[in-house]
C-alpha atoms as a PDB file:
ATOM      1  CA  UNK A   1      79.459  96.790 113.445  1.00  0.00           C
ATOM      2  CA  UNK A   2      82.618  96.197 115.547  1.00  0.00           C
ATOM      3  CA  UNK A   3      83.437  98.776 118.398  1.00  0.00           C
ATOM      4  CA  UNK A   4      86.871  97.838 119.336  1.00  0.00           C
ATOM      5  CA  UNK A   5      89.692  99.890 117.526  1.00  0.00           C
ATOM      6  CA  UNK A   6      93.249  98.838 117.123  1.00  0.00           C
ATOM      7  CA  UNK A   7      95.392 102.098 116.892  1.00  0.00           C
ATOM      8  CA  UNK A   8      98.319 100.700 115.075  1.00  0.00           C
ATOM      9  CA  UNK A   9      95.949  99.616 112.107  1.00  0.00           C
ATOM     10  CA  UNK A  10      96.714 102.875 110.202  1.00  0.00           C
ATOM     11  CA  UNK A  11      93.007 105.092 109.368  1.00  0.00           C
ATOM     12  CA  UNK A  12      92.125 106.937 106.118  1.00  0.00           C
ATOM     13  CA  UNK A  13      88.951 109.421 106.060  1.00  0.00           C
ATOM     14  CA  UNK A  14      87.503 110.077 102.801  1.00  0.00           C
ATOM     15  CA  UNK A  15      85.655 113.104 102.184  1.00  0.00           C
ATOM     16  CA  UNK A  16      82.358 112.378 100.093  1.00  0.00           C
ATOM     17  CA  UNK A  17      83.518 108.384 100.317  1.00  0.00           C
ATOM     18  CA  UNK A  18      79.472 106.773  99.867  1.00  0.00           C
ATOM     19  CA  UNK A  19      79.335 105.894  96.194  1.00  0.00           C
ATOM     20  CA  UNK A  20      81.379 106.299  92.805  1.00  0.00           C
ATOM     21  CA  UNK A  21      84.422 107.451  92.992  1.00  0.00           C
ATOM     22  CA  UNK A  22      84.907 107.955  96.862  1.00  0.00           C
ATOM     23  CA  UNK A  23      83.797 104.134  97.634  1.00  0.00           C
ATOM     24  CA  UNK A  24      86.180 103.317  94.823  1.00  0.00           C
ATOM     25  CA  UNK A  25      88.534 104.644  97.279  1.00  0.00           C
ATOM     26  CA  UNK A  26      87.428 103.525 100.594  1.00  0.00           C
ATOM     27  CA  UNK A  27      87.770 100.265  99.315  1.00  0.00           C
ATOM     28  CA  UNK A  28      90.854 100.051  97.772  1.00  0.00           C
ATOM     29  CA  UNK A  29      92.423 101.771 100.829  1.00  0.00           C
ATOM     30  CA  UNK A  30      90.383  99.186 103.207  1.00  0.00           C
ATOM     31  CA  UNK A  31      92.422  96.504 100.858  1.00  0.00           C
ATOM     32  CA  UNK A  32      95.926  98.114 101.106  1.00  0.00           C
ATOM     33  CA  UNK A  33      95.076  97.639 105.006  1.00  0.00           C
ATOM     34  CA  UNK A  34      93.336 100.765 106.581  1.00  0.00           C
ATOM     35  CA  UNK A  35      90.245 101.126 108.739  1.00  0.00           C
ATOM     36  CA  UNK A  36      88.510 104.072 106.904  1.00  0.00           C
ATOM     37  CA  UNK A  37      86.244 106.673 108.125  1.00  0.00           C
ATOM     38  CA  UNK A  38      83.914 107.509 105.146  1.00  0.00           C
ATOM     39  CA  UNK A  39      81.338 110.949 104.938  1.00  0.00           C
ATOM     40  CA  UNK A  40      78.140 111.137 102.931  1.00  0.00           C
ATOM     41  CA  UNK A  41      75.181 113.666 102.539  1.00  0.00           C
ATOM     42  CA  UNK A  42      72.331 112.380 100.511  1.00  0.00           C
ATOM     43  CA  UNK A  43      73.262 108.726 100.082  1.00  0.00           C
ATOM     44  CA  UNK A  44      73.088 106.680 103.411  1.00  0.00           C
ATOM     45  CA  UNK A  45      72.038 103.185 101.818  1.00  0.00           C
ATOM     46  CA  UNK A  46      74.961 103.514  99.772  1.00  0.00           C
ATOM     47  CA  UNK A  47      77.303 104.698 103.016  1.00  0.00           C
ATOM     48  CA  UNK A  48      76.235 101.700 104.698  1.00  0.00           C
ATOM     49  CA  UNK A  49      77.000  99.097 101.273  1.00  0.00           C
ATOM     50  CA  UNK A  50      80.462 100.501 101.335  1.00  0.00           C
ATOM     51  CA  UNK A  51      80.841  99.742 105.136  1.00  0.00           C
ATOM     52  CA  UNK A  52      79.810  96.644 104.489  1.00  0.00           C
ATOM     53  CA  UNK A  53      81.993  96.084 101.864  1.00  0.00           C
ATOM     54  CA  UNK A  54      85.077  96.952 103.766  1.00  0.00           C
ATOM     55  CA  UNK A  55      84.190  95.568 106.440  1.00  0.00           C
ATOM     56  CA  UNK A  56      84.076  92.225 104.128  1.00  0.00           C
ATOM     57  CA  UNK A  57      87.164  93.020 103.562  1.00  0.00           C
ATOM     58  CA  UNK A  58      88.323  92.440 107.412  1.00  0.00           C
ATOM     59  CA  UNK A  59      88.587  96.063 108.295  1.00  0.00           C
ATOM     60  CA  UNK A  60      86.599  98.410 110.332  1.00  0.00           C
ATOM     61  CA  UNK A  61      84.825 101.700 108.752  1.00  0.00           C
ATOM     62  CA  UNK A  62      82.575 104.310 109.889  1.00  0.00           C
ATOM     63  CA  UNK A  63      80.304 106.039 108.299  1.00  0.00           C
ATOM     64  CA  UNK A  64      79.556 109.971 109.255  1.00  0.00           C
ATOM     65  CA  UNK A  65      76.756 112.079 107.636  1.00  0.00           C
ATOM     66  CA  UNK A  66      78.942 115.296 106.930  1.00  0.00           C
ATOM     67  CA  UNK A  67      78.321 118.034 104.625  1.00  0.00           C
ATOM     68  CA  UNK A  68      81.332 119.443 103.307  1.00  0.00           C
ATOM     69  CA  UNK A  69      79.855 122.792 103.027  1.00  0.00           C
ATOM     70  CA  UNK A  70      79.200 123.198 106.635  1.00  0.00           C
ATOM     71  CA  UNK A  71      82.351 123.545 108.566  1.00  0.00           C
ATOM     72  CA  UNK A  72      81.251 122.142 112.065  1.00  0.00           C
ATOM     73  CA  UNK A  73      80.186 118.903 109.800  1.00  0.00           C
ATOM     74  CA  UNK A  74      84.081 118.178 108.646  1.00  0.00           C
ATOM     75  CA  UNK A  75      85.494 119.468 111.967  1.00  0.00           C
ATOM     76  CA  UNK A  76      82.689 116.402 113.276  1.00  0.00           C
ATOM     77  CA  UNK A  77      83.897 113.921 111.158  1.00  0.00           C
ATOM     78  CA  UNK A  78      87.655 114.401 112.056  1.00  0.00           C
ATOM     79  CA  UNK A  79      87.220 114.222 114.894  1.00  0.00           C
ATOM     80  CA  UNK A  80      84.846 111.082 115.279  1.00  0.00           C
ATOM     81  CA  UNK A  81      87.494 109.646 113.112  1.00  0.00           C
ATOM     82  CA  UNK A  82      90.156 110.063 115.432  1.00  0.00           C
ATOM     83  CA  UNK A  83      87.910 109.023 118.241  1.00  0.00           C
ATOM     84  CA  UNK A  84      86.643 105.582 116.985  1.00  0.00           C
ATOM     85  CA  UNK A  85      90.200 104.750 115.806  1.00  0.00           C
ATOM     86  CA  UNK A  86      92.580 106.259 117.035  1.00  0.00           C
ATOM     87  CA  UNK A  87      94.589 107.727 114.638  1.00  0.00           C
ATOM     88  CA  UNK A  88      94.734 109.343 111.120  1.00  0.00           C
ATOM     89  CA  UNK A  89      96.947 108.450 108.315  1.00  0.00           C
ATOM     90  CA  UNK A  90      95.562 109.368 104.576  1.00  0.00           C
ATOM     91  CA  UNK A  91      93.022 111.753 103.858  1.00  0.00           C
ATOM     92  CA  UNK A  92      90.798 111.844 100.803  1.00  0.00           C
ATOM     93  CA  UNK A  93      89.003 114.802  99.835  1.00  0.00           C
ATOM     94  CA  UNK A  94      86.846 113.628  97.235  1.00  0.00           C
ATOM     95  CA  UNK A  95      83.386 115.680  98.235  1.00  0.00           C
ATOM     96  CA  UNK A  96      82.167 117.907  95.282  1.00  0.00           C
ATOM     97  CA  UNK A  97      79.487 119.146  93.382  1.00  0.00           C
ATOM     98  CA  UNK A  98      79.150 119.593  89.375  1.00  0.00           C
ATOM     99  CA  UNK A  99      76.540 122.391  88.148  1.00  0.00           C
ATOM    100  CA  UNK A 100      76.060 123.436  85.062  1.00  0.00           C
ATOM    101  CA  UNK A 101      74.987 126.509  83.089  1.00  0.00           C
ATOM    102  CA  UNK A 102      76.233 129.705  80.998  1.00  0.00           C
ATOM    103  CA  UNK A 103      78.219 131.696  83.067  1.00  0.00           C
ATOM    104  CA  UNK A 104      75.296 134.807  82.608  1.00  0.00           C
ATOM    105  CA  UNK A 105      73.115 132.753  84.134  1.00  0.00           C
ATOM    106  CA  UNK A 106      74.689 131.168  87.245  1.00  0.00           C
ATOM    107  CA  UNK A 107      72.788 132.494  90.148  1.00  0.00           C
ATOM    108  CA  UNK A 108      74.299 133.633  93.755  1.00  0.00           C
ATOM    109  CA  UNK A 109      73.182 130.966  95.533  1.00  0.00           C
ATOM    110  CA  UNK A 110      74.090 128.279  93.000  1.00  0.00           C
ATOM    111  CA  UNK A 111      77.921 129.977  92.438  1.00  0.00           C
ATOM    112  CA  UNK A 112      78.305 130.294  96.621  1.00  0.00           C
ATOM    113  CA  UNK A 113      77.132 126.439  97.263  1.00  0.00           C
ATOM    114  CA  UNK A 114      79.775 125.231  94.264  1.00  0.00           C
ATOM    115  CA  UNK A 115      82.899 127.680  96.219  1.00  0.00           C
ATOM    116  CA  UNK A 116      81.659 126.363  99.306  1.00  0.00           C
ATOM    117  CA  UNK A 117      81.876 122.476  98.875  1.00  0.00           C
ATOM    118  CA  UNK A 118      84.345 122.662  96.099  1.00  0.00           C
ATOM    119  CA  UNK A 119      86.811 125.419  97.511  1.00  0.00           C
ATOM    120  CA  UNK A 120      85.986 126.225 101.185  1.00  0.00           C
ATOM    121  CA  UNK A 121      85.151 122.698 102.391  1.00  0.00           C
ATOM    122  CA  UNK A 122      88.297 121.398 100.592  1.00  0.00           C
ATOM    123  CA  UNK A 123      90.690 123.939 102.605  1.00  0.00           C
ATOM    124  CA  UNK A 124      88.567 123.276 105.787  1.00  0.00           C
ATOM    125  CA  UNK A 125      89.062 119.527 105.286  1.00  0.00           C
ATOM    126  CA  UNK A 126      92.329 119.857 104.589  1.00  0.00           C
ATOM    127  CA  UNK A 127      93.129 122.397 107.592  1.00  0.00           C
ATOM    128  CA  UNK A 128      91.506 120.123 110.033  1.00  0.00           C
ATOM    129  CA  UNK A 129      92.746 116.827 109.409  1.00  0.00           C
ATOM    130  CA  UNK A 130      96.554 117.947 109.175  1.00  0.00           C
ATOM    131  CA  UNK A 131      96.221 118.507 112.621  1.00  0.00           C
ATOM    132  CA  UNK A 132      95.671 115.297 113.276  1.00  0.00           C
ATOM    133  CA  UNK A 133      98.369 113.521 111.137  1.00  0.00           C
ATOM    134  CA  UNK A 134     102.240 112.781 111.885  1.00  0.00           C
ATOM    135  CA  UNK A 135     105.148 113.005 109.949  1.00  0.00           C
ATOM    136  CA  UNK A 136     104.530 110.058 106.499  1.00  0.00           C
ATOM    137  CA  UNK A 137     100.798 111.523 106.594  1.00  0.00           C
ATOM    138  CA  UNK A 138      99.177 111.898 103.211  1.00  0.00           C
ATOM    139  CA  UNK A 139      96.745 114.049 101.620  1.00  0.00           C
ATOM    140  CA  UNK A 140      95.239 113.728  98.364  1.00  0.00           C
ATOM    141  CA  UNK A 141      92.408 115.916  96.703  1.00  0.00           C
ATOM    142  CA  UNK A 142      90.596 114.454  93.754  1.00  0.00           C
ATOM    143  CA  UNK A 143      90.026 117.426  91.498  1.00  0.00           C
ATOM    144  CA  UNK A 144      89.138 116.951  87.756  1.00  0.00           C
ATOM    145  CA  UNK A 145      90.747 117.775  84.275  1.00  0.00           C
ATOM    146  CA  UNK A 146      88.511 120.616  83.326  1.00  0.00           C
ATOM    147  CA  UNK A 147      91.093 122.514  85.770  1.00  0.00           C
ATOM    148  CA  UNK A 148      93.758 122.311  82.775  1.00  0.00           C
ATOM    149  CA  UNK A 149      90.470 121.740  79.589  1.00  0.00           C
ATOM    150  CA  UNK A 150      87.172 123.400  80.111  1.00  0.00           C
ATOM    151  CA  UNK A 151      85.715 121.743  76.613  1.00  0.00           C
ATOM    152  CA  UNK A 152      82.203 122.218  76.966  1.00  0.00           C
ATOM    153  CA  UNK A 153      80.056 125.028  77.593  1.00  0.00           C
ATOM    154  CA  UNK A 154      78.452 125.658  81.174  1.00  0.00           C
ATOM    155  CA  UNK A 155      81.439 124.427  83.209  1.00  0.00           C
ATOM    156  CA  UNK A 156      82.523 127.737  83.690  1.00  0.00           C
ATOM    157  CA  UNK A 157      82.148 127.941  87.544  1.00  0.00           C
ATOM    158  CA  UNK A 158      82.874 124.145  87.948  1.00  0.00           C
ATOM    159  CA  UNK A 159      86.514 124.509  85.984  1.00  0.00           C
ATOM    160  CA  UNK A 160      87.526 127.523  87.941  1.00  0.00           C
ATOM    161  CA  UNK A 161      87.057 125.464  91.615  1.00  0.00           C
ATOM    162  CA  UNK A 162      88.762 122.774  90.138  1.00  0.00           C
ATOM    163  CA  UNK A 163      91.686 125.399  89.223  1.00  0.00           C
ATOM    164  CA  UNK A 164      91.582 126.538  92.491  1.00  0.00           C
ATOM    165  CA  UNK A 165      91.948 123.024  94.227  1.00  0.00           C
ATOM    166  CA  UNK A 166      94.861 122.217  92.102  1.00  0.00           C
ATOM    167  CA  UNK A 167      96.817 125.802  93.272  1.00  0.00           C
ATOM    168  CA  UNK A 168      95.616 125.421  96.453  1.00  0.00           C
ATOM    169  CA  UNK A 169      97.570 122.259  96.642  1.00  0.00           C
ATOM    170  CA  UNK A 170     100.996 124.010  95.741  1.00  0.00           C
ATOM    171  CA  UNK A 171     100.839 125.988  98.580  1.00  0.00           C
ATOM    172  CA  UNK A 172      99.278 123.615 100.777  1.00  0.00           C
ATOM    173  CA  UNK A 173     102.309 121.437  99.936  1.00  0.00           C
ATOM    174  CA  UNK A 174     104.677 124.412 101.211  1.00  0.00           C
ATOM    175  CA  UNK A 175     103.255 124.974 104.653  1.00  0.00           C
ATOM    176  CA  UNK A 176     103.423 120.770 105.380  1.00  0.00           C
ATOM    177  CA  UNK A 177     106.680 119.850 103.928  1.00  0.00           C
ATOM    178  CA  UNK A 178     108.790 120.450 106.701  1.00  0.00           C
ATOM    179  CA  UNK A 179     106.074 118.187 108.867  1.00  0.00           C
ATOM    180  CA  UNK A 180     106.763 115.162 106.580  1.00  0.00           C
ATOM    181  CA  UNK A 181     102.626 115.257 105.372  1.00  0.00           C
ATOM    182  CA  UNK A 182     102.911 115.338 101.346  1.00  0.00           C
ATOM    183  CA  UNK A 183      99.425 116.735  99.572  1.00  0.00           C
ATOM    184  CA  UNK A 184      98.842 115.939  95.522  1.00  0.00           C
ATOM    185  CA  UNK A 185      95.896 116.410  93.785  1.00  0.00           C
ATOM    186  CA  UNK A 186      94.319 114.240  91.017  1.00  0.00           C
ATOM    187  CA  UNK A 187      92.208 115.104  88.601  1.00  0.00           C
ATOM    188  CA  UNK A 188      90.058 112.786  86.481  1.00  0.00           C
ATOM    189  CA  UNK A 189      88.116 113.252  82.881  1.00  0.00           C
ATOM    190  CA  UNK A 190      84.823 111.519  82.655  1.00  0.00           C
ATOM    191  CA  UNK A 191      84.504 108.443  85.000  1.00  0.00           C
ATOM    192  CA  UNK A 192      81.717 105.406  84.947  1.00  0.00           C
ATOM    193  CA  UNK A 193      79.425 106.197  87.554  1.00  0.00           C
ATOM    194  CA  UNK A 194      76.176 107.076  88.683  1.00  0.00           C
ATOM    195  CA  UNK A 195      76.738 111.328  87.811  1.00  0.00           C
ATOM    196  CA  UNK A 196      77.850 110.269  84.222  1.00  0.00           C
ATOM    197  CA  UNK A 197      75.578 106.939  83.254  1.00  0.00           C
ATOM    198  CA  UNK A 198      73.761 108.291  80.656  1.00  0.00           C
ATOM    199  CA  UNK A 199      76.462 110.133  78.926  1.00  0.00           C
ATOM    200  CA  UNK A 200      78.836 107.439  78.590  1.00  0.00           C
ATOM    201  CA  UNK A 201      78.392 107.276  74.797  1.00  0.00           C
ATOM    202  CA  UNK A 202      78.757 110.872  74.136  1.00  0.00           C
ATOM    203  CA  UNK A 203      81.708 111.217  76.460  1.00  0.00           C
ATOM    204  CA  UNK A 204      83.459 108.629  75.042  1.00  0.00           C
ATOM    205  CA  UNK A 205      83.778 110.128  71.730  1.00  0.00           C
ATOM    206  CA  UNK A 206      85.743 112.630  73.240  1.00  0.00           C
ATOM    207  CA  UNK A 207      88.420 110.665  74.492  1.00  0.00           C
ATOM    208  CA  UNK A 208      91.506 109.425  72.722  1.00  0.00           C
ATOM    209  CA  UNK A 209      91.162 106.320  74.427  1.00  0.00           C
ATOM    210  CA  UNK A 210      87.623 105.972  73.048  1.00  0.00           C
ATOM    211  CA  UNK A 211      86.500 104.774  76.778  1.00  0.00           C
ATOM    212  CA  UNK A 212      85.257 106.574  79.819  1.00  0.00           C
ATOM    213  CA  UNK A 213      87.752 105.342  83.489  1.00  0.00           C
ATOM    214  CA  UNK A 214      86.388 103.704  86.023  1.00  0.00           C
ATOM    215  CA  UNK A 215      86.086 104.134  89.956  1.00  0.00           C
ATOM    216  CA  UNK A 216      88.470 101.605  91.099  1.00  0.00           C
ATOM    217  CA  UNK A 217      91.454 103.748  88.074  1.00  0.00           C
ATOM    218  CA  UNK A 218      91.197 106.527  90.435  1.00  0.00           C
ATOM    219  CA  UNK A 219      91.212 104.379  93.397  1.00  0.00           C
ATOM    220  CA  UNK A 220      94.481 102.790  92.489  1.00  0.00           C
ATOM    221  CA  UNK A 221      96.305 106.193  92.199  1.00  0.00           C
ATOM    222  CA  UNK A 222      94.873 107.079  95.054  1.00  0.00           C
ATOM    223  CA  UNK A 223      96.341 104.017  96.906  1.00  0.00           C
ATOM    224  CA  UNK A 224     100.222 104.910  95.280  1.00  0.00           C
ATOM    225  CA  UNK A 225      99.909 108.468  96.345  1.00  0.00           C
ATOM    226  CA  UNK A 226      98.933 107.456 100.019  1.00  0.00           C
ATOM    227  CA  UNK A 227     101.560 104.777  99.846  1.00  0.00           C
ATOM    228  CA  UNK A 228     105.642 104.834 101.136  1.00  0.00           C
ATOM    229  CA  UNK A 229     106.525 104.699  97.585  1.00  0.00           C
ATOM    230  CA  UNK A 230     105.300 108.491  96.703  1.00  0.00           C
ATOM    231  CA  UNK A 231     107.022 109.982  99.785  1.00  0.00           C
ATOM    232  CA  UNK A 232     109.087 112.209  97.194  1.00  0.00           C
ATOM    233  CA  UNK A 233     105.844 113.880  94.962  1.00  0.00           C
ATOM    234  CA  UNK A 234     103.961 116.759  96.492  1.00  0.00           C
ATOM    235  CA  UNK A 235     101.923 119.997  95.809  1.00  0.00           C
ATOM    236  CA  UNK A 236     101.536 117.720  92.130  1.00  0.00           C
ATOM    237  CA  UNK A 237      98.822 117.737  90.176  1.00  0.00           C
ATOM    238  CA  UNK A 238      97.988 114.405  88.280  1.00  0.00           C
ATOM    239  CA  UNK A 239      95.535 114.136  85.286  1.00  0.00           C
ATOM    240  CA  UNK A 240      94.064 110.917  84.677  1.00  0.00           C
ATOM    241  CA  UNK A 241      91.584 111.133  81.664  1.00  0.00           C
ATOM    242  CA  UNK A 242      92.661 108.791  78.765  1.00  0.00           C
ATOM    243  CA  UNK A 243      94.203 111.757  77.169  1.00  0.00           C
ATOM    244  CA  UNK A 244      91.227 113.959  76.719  1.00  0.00           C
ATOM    245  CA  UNK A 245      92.865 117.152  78.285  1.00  0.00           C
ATOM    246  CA  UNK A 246      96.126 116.382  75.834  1.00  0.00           C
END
């Protein structure tokens, strides 16, 4: 892996960036022209395929094991970011995890590590990587429609983080408006990947669309909202799930 940095080459650092979704993202961003810093827990073979892959795509990435429950972890991987190149332009806070259960049955532990990663480590993401960007920064969160349609039982816990993320946003969007930094939230139904293989079928059914998205659908919205052209939308909230939550 290349050392040297070039600090006008603009950075993004994606939160939870090893597989599905967030490599969807690395890469896309990696295409539009960023080096991107990328943070994974459980999943370092697929870390390193994603480096590779942008890499292949003639930019430089770093991976950083980071869990987004722990804040010293995300202070860590801002910071490395920063260090190896430079800079910080885009942040994507894509880190999350999905339990489910009945609501009587959800546990201490199990409801405090979902707040943690899904709520806390959002906000501590956020809060430490604004520091770090200048005035055209962005900030997007990737949330999920069951903020706005909690359809299914058992998602009790996981729709009300999600709700949270997307409010959270709004005011986010107030304190870094006169900075220049816009934040904006998306929030995808059902996508193709490794969390969702074997439910394709059922989930699918569900949809108007009659189809499930896939990684690289949230990836492009992801590269408009870190892009010149959305300098006017903030503190927004964007649902991307072939019309389920409709």
């Amino acid at each position: 892996m290349q050392t040297t940095t070039h600090t006008q080459t603009p950075t993004a650092l994606v939160f939870g960036g090893s597989r599905g979704i967030g490599s969807a993202i690395g890469r896309r961003l990696a295409k539009d022209g960023s080096n991107v810093s990328l943070t994974y827990v459980s999943s370092p073979d697929r870390a390193i395929e994603t480096v590779a892959a942008i890499e292949g795509i003639g930019r430089q990435a770093l991976a950083i094991k980071a869990d987004s429950a722990n804040s010293a972890d995300i202070q860590n991987a801002v910071r490395q970011t920063v260090d190896r190149f430079g800079r910080l332009d885009t942040v994507v806070v894509n880190a999350g995890i999905l339990r489910t259960g009945d609501f009587s049955s959800v546990g201490l532990d199990e409801l405090d590590l979902m707040l943690n990663v899904n709520v806390r480590g959002v906000f501590l993401a956020i809060q430490a990587a604004a520091a770090h960007l200048h005035r055209g920064g962005r900030i997007i969160t990737i949330g999920s429609n069951t903020a706005v349609r909690s359809g299914h039982p058992g998602a009790s816990v996981y729709s009300m983080t999600k709700a949270a993320v997307a409010v959270m946003v709004k005011g986010i969007a107030v304190d870094l408006a006169p900075r220049g930094i816009t934040i904006n939230n998306i929030q995808p139904g059902p996508i193709a990947t490794d969390m969702t293989k074997d439910l394709l079928d059922s989930l699918s059914s569900l949809i108007p669309l009659q189809r499930v998205g896939e990684p690289d659908e949230i990836a492009a919205l992801v590269s408009y909202l870190a892009s010149p052209e959305s300098g006017y939308m903030t503190g927004s909230s964007l649902t991307i799930d072939g019309g389920m939550a409709l």
